[in-house]
C-alpha atoms as a PDB file:
ATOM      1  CA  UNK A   1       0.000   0.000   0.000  1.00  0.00           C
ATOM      2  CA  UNK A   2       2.930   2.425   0.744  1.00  0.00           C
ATOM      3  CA  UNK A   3       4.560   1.531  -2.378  1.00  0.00           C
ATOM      4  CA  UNK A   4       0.898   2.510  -4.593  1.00  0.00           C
ATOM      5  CA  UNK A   5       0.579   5.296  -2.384  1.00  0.00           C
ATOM      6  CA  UNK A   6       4.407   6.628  -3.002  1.00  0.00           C
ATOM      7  CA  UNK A   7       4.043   5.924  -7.198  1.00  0.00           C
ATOM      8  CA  UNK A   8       0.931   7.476  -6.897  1.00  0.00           C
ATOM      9  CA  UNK A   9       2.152  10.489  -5.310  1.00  0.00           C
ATOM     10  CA  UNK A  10       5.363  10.490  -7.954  1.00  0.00           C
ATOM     11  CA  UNK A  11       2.492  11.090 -10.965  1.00  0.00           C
ATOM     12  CA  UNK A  12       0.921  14.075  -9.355  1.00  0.00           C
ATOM     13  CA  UNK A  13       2.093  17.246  -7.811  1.00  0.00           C
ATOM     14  CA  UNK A  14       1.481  18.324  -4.597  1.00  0.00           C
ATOM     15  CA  UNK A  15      -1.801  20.758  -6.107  1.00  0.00           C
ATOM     16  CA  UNK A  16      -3.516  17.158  -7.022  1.00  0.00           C
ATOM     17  CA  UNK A  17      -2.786  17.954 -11.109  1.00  0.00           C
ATOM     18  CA  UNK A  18      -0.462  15.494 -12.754  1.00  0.00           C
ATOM     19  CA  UNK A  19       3.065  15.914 -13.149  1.00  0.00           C
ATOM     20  CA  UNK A  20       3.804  17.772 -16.813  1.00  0.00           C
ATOM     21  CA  UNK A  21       6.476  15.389 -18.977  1.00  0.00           C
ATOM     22  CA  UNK A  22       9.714  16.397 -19.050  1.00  0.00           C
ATOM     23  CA  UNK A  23      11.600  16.959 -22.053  1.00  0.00           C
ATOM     24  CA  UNK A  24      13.053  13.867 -22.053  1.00  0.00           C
ATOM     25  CA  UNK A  25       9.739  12.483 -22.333  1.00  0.00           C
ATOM     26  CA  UNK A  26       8.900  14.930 -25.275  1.00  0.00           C
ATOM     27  CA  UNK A  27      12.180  14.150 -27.245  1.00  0.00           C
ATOM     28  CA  UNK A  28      10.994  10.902 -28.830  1.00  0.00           C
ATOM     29  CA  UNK A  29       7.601  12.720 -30.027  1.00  0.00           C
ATOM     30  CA  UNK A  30       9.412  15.696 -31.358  1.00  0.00           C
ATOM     31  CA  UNK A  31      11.948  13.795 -33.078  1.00  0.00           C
ATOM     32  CA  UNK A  32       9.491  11.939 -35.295  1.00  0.00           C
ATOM     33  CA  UNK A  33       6.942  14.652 -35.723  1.00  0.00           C
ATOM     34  CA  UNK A  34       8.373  15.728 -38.955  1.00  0.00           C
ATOM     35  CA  UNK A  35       8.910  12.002 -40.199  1.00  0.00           C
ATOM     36  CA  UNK A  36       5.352  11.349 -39.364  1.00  0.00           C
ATOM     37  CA  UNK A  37       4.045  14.854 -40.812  1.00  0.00           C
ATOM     38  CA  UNK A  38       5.967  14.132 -44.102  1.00  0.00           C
ATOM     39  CA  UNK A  39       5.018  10.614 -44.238  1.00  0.00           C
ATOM     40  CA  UNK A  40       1.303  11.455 -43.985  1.00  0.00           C
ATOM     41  CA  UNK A  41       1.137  14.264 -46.390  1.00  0.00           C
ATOM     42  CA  UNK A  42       4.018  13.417 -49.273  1.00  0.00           C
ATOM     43  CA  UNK A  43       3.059   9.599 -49.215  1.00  0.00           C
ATOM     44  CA  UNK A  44      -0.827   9.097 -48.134  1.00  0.00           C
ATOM     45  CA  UNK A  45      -2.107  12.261 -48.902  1.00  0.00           C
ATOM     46  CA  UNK A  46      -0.996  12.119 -52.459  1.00  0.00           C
ATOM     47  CA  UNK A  47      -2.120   8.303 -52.700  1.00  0.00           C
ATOM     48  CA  UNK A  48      -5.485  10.045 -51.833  1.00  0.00           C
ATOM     49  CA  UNK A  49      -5.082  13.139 -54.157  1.00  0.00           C
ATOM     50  CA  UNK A  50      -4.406  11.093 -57.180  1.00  0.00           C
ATOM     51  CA  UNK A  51      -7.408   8.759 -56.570  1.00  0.00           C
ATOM     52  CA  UNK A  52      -9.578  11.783 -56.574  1.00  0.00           C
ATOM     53  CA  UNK A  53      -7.524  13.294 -59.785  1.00  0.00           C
ATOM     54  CA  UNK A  54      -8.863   9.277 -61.335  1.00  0.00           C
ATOM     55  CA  UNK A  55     -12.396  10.703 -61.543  1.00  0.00           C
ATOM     56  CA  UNK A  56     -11.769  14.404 -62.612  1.00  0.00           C
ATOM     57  CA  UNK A  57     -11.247  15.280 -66.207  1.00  0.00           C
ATOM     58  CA  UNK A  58      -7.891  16.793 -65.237  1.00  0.00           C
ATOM     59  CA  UNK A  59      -5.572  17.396 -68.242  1.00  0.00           C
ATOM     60  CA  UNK A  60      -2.819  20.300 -68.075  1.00  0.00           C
ATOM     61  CA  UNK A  61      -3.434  21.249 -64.522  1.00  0.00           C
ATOM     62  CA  UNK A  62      -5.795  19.609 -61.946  1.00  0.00           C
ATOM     63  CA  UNK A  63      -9.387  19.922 -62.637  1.00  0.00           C
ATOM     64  CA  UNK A  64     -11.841  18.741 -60.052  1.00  0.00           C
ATOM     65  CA  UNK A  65     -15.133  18.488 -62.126  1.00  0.00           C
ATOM     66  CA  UNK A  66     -16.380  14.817 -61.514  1.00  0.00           C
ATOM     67  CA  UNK A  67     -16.531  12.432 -64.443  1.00  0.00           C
ATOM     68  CA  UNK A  68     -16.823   8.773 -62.663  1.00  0.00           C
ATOM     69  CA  UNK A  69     -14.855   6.189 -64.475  1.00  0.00           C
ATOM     70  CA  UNK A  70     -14.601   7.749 -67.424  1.00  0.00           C
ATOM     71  CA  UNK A  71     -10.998   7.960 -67.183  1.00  0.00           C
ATOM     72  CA  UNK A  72     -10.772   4.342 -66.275  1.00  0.00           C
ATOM     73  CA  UNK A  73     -12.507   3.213 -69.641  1.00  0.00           C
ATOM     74  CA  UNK A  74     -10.408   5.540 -71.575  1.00  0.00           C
ATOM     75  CA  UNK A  75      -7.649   3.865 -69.724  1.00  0.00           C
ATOM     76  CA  UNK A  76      -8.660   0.150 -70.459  1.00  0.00           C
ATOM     77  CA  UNK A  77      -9.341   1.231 -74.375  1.00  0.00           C
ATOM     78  CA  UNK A  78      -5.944   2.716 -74.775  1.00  0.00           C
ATOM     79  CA  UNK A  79      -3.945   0.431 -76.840  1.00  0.00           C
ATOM     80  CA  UNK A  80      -0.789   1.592 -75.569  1.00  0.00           C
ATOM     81  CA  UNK A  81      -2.109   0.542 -72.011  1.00  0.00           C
ATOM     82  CA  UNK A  82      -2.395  -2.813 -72.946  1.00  0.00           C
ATOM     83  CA  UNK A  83       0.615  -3.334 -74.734  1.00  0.00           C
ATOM     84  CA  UNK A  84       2.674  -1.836 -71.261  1.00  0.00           C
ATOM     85  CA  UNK A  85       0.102  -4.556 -68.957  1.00  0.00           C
ATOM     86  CA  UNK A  86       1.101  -7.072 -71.469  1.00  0.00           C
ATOM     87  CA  UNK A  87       4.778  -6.291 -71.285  1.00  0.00           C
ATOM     88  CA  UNK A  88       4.343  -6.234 -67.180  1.00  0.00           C
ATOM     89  CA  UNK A  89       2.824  -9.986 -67.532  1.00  0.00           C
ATOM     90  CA  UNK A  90       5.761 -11.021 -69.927  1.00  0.00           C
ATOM     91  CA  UNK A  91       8.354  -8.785 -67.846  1.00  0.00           C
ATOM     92  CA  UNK A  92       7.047  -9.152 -64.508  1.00  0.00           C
ATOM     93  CA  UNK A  93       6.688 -13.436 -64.791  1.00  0.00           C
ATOM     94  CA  UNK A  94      10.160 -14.289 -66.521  1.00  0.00           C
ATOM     95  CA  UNK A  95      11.824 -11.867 -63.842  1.00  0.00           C
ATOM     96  CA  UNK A  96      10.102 -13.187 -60.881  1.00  0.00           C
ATOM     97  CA  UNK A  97      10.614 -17.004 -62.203  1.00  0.00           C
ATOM     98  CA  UNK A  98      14.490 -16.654 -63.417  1.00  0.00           C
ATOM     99  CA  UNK A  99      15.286 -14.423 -60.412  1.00  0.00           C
ATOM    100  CA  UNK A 100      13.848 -17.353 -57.801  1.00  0.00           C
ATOM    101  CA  UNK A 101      15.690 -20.071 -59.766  1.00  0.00           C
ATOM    102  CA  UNK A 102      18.974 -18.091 -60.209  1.00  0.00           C
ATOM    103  CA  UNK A 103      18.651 -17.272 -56.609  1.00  0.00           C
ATOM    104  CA  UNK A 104      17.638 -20.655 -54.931  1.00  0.00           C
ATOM    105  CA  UNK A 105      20.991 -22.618 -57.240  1.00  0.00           C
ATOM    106  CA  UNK A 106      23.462 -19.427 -56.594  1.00  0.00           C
ATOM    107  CA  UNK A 107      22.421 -19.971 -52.525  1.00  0.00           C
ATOM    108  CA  UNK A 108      22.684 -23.842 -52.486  1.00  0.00           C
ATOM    109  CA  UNK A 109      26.131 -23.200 -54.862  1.00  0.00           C
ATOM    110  CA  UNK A 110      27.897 -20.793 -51.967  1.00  0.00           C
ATOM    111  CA  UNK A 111      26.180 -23.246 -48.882  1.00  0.00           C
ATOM    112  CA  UNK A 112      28.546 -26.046 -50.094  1.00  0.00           C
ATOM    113  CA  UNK A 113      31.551 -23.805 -48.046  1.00  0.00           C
ATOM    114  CA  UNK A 114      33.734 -23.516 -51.081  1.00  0.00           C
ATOM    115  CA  UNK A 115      36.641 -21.707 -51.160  1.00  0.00           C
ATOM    116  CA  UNK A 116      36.517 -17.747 -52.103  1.00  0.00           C
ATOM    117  CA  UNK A 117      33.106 -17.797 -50.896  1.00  0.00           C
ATOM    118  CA  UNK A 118      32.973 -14.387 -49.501  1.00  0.00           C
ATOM    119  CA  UNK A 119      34.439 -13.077 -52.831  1.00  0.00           C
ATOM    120  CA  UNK A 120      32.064 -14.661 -54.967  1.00  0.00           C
ATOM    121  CA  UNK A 121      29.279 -13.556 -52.929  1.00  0.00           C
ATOM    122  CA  UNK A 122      30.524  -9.826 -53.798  1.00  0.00           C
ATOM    123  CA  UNK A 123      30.432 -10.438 -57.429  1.00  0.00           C
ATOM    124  CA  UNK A 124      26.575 -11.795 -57.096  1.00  0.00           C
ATOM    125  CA  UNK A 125      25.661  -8.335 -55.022  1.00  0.00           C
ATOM    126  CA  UNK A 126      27.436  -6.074 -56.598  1.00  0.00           C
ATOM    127  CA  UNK A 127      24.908  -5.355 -59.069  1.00  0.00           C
ATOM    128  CA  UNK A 128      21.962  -4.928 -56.449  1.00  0.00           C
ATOM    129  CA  UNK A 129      24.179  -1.725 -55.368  1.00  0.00           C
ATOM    130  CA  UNK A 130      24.172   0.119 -58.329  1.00  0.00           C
ATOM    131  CA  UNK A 131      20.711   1.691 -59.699  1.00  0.00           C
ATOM    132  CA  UNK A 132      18.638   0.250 -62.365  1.00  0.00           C
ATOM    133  CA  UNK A 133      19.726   3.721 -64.743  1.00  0.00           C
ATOM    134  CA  UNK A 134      23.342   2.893 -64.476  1.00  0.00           C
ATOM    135  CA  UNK A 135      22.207  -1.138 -65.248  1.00  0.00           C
ATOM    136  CA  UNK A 136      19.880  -0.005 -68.444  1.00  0.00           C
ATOM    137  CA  UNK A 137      22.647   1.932 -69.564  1.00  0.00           C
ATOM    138  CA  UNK A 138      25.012  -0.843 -69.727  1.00  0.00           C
ATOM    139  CA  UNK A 139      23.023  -3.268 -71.453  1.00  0.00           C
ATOM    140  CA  UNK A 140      21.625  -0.929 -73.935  1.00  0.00           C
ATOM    141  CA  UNK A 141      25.649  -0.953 -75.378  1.00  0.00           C
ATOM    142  CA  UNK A 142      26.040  -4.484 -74.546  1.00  0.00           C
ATOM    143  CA  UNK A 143      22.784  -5.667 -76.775  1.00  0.00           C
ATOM    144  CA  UNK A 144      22.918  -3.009 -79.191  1.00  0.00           C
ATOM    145  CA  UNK A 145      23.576  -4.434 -82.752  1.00  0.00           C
ATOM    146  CA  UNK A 146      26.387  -2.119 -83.564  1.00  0.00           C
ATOM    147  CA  UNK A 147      28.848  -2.538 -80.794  1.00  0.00           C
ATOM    148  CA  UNK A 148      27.391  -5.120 -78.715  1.00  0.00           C
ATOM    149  CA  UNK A 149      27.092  -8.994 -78.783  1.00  0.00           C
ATOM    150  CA  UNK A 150      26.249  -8.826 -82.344  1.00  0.00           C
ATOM    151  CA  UNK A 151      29.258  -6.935 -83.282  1.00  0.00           C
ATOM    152  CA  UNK A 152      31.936  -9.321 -81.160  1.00  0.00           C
ATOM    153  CA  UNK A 153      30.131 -12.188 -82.626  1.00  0.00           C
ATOM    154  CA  UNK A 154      30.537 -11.261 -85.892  1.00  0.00           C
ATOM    155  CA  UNK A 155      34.097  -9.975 -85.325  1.00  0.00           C
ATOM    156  CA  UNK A 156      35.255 -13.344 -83.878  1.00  0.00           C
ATOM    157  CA  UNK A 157      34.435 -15.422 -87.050  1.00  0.00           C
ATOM    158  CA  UNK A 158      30.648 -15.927 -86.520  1.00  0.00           C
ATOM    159  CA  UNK A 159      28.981 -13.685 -89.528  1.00  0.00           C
ATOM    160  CA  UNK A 160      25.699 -15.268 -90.140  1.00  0.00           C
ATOM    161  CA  UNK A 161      25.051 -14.388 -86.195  1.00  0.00           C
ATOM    162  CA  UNK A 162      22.298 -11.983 -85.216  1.00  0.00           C
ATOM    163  CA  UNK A 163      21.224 -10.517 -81.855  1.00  0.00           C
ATOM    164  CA  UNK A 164      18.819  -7.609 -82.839  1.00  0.00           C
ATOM    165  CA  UNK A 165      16.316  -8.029 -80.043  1.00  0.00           C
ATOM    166  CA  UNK A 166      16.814  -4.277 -78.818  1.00  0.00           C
ATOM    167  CA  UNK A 167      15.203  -3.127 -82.291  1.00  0.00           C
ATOM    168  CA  UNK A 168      12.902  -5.579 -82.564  1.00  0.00           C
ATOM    169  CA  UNK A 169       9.264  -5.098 -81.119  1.00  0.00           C
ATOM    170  CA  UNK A 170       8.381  -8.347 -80.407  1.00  0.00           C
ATOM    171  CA  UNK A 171      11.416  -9.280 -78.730  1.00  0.00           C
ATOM    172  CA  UNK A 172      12.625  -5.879 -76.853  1.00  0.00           C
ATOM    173  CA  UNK A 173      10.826  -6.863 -73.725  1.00  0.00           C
ATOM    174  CA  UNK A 174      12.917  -9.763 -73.275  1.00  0.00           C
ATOM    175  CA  UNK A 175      16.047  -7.687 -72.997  1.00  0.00           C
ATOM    176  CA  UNK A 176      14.325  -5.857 -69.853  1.00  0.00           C
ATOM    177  CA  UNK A 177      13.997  -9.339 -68.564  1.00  0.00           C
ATOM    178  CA  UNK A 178      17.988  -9.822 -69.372  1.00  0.00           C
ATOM    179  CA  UNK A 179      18.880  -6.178 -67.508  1.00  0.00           C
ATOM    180  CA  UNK A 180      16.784  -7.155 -64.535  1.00  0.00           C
ATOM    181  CA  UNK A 181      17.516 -10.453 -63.808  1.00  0.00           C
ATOM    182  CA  UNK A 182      21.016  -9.735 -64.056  1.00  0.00           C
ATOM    183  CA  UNK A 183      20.736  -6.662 -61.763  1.00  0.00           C
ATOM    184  CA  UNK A 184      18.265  -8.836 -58.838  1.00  0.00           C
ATOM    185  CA  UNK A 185      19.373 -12.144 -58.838  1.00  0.00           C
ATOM    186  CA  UNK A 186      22.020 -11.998 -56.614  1.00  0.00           C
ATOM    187  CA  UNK A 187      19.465 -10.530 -54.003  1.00  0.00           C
ATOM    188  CA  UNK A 188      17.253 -13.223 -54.441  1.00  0.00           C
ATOM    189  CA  UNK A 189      20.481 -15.451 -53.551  1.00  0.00           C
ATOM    190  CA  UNK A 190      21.472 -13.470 -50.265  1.00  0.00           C
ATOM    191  CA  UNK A 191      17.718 -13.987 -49.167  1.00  0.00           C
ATOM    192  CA  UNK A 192      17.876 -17.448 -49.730  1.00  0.00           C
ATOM    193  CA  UNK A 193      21.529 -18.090 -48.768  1.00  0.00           C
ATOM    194  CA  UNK A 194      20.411 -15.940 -45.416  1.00  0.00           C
ATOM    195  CA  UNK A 195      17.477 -18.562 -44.865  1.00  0.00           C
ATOM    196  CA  UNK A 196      20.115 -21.766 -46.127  1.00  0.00           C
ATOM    197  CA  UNK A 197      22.148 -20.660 -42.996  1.00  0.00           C
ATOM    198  CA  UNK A 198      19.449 -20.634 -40.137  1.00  0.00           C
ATOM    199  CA  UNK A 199      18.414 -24.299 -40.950  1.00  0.00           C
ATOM    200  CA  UNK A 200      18.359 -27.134 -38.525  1.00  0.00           C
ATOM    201  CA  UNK A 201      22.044 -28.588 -39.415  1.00  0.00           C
ATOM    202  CA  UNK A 202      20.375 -32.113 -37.440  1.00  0.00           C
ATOM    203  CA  UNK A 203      17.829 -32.091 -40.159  1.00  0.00           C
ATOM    204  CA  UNK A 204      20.250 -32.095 -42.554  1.00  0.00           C
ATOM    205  CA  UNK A 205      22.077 -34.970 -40.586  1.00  0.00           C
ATOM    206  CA  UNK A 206      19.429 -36.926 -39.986  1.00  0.00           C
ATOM    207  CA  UNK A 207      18.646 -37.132 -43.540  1.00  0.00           C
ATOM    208  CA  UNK A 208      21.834 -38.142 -44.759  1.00  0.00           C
ATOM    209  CA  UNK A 209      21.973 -40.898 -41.925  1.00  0.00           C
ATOM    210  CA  UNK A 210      18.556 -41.957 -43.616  1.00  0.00           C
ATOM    211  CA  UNK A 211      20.584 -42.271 -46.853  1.00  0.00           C
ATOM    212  CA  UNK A 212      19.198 -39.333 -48.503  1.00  0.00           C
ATOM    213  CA  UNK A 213      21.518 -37.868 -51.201  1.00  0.00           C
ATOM    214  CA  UNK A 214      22.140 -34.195 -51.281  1.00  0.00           C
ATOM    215  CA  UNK A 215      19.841 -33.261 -54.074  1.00  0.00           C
ATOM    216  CA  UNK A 216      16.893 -35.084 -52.066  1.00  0.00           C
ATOM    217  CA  UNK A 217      17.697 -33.160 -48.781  1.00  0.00           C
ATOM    218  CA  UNK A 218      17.680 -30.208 -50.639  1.00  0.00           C
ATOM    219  CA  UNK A 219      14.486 -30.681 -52.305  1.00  0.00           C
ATOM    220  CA  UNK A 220      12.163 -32.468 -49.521  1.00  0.00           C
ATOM    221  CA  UNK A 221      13.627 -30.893 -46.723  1.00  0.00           C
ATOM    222  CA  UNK A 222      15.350 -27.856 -46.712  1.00  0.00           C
ATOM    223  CA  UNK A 223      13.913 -25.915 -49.362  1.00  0.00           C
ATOM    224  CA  UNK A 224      10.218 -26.636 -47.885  1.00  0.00           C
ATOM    225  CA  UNK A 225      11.176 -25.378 -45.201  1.00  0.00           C
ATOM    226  CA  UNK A 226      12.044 -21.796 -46.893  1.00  0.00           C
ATOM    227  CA  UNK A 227       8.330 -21.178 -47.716  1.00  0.00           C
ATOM    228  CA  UNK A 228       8.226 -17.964 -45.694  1.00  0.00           C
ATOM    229  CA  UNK A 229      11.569 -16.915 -47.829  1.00  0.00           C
ATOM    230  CA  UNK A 230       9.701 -17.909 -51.275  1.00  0.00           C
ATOM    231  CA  UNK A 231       7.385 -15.760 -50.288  1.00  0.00           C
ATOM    232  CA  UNK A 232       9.245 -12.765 -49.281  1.00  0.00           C
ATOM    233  CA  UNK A 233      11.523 -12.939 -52.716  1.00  0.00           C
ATOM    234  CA  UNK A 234       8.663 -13.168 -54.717  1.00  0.00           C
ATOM    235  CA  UNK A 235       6.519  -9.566 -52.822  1.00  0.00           C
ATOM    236  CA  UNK A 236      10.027  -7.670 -53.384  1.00  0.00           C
ATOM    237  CA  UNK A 237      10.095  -8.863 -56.916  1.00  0.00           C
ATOM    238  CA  UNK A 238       6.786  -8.500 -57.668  1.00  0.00           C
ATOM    239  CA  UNK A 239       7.109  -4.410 -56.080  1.00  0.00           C
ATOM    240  CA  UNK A 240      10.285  -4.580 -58.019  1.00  0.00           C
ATOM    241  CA  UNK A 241       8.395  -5.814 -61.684  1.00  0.00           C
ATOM    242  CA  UNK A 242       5.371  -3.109 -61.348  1.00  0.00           C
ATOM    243  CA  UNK A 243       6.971  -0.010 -60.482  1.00  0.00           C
ATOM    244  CA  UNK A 244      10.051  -0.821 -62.887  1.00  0.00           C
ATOM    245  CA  UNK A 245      10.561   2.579 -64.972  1.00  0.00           C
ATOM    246  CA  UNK A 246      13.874   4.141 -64.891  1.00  0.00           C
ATOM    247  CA  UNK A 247      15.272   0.629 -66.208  1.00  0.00           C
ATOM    248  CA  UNK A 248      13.417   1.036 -69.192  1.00  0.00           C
ATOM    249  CA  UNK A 249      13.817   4.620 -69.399  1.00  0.00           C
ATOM    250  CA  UNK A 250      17.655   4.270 -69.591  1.00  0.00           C
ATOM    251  CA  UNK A 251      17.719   0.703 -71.889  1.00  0.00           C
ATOM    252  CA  UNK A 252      14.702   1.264 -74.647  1.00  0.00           C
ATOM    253  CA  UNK A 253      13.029   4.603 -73.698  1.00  0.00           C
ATOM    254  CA  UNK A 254       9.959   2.462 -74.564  1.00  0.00           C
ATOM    255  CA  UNK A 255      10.931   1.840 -78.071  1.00  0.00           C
ATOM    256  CA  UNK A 256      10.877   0.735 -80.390  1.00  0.00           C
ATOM    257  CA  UNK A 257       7.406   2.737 -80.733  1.00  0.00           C
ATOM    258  CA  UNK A 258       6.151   2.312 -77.507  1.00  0.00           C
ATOM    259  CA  UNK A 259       6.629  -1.750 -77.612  1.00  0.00           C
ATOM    260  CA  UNK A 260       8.711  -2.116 -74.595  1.00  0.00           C
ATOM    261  CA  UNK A 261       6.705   0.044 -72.899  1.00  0.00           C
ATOM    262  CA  UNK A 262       5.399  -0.872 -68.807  1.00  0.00           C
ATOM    263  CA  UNK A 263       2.528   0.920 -66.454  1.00  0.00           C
ATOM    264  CA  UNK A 264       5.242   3.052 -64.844  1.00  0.00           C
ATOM    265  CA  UNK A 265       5.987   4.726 -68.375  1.00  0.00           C
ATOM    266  CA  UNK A 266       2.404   4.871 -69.387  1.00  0.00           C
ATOM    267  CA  UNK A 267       1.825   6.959 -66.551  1.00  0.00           C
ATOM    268  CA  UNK A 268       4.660   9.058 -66.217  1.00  0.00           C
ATOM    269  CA  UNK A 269       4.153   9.971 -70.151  1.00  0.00           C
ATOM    270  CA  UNK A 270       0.430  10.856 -69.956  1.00  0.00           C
ATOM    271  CA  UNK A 271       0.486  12.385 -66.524  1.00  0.00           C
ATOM    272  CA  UNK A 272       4.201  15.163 -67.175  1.00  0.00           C
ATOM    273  CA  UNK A 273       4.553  14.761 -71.103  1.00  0.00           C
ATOM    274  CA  UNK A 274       0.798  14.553 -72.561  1.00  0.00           C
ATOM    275  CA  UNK A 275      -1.121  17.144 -70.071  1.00  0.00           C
ATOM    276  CA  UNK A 276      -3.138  13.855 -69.458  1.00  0.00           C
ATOM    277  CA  UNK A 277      -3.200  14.318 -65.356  1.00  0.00           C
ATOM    278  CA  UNK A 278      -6.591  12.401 -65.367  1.00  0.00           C
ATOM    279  CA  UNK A 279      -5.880   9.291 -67.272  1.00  0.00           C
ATOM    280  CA  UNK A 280      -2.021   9.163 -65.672  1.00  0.00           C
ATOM    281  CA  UNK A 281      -3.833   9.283 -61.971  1.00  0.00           C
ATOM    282  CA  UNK A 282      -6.364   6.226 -63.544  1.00  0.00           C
ATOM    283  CA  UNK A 283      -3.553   4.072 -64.225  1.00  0.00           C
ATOM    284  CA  UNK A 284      -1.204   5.148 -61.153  1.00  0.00           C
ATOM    285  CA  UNK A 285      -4.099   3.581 -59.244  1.00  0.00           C
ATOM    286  CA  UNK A 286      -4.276   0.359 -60.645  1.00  0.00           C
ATOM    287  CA  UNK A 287      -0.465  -0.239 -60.239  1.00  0.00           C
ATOM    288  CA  UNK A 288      -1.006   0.674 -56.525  1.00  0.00           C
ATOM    289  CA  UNK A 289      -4.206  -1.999 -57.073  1.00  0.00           C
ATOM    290  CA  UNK A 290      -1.431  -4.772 -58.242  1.00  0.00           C
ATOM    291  CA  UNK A 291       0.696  -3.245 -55.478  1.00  0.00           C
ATOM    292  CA  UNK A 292      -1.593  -3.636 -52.976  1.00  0.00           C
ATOM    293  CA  UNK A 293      -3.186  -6.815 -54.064  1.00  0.00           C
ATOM    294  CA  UNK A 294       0.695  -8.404 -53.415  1.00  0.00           C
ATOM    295  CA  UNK A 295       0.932  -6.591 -50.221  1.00  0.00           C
ATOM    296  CA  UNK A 296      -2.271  -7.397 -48.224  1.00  0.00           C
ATOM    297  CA  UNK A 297      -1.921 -11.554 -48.787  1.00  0.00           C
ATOM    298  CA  UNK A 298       1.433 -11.514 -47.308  1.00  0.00           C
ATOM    299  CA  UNK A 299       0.658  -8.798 -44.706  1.00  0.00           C
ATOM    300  CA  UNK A 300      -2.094 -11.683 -43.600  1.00  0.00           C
ATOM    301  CA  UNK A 301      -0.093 -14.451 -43.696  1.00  0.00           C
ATOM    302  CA  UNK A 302       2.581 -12.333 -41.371  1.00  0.00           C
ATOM    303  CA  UNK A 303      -0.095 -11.627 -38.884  1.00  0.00           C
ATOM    304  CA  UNK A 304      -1.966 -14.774 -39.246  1.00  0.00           C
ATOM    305  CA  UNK A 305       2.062 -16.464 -38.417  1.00  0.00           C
ATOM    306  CA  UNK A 306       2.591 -13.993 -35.469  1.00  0.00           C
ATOM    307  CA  UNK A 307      -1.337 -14.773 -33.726  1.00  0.00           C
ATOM    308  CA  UNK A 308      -0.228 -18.853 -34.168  1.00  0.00           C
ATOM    309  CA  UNK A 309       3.124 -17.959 -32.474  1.00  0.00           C
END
């Protein structure tokens, strides 16, 4: 009772009123105010403004006369639309299926403890810490039919050989697909070599006393074990894949015609180059739809994890 009685007293002055906080206490708050404020306006607040802008007949400058989906169906009848949500199925699948693959034999490659391993592991990263303009850059000399592949191939004996797929509209995408695996890969592999490391090691004995060979540990043990990981490669990815522009923007610029286009272009091209602000807003929402229709399956399956736990 005398303890209550003295932390009771602590928490009020002698008047009755309770104790003001100190500065101390204050620090924390003021310290992430601006964070907070920033986060709130510059992030949600122009999620929100550009979901209004969807259903305005804004062009030049924001207009906020009300127009329903009318933007949406221009949107969806928009040829060039479909060709970048094509390209995003084409881009977005080969990038999240080589990137998993590359990933999950690079990992099981460096968890053998070979020699160099730390080195080698550099090499795979390195790429991951450059940005995607530098990347595009690259490529667009390395694949372009002048001075690239083509050219060396040619040069070294091989004349009949042809690697055009930069100029060529049906194939262009696929060179996106060649930039960005190259670039993500070894991230995928960290993830996976990360997850590799924290497995039972008696597991992984117990199997081989069983007889198991390595490939069959590997493939009925370990690796189902590295759902959660699966799933965490394949979200970052998949964010990676849909908001993807400054990759294209330094490799094809969209071209040839706009045949290599993705959303991310689209939008940026209507919204700051066309004076369409309406139709750009229409389809920044449905990439934050695809966005958000990644996010809020593995958000529940996190939570779900944590209630079991």
């Amino acid at each position: 009772m005398n303890t209550k009685a003295a932390n009771s007293g602590s928490q009020k002055t002698q008047s009755g009123r309770p104790a003001r906080l100190s500065l101390a206490d204050w620090m924390p708050k003021i310290v992430m105010a601006p964070t907070v404020v920033v986060t709130l306006v510059c992030i949600y607040g122009y999620m929100i403004w550009t979901a209004v802008l969807s259903f305005t007949n804004s062009r030049m400058l924001p207009s906020y006369k009300f127009v329903g989906v009318d933007q949406y169906e221009r949107l969806f009848n928009n040829d060039r639309w479909i060709v970048a949500l094509t390209n995003l199925g084409i881009f977005g699948g080969l990038f999240i299926l080589i990137c998993l693959f590359l990933g999950v034999v690079l990992a099981i490659f460096l968890d053998q403890k070979i020699r160099a391993e730390g080195a080698i592991r550099t090499i795979y990263l390195y790429p991951m810490a450059i940005s995607f303009i530098v990347t595009g850059t690259a490529w667009k000399w390395l694949l372009n039919p002048t001075n690239g592949f083509e050219k060396l191939m040619v040069d070294l004996g091989f004349e009949n050989f042809k690697f055009d797929w930069l100029i060529n509209p049906d194939m262009v995408v696929y060179c996106l697909v060649i930039a960005a695996v190259w670039q993500a890969s070894g991230f995928v592999m960290a993830l996976f070599l990360a997850g590799l490391r924290g497995v039972d090691g008696d597991l992984i004995k117990a199997a081989h006393l069983d007889g198991a060979s390595t490939f069959t540990t590997y493939r009925r043990i370990i690796l189902p074990s590295l759902k959660p990981v699966f799933f965490s490669a394949m979200v970052i990815l998949s964010h990676i894949a849909i908001k993807s522009f400054d990759l294209v923007a330094a490799l094809t610029n969209g071209g040839p015609g706009y045949s290599s286009d993705l959303p991310a272009n689209f939008m940026y091209a209507h919204t700051f180059t066309r004076s369409q602000i309406g139709l750009g807003s229409a389809s920044a929402m449905v990439m934050l739809g695809c966005v958000l229709a990644i996010l809020i399956p593995y958000l529940y399956s996190e939570l779900r994890g944590e209630r079991h736990e």
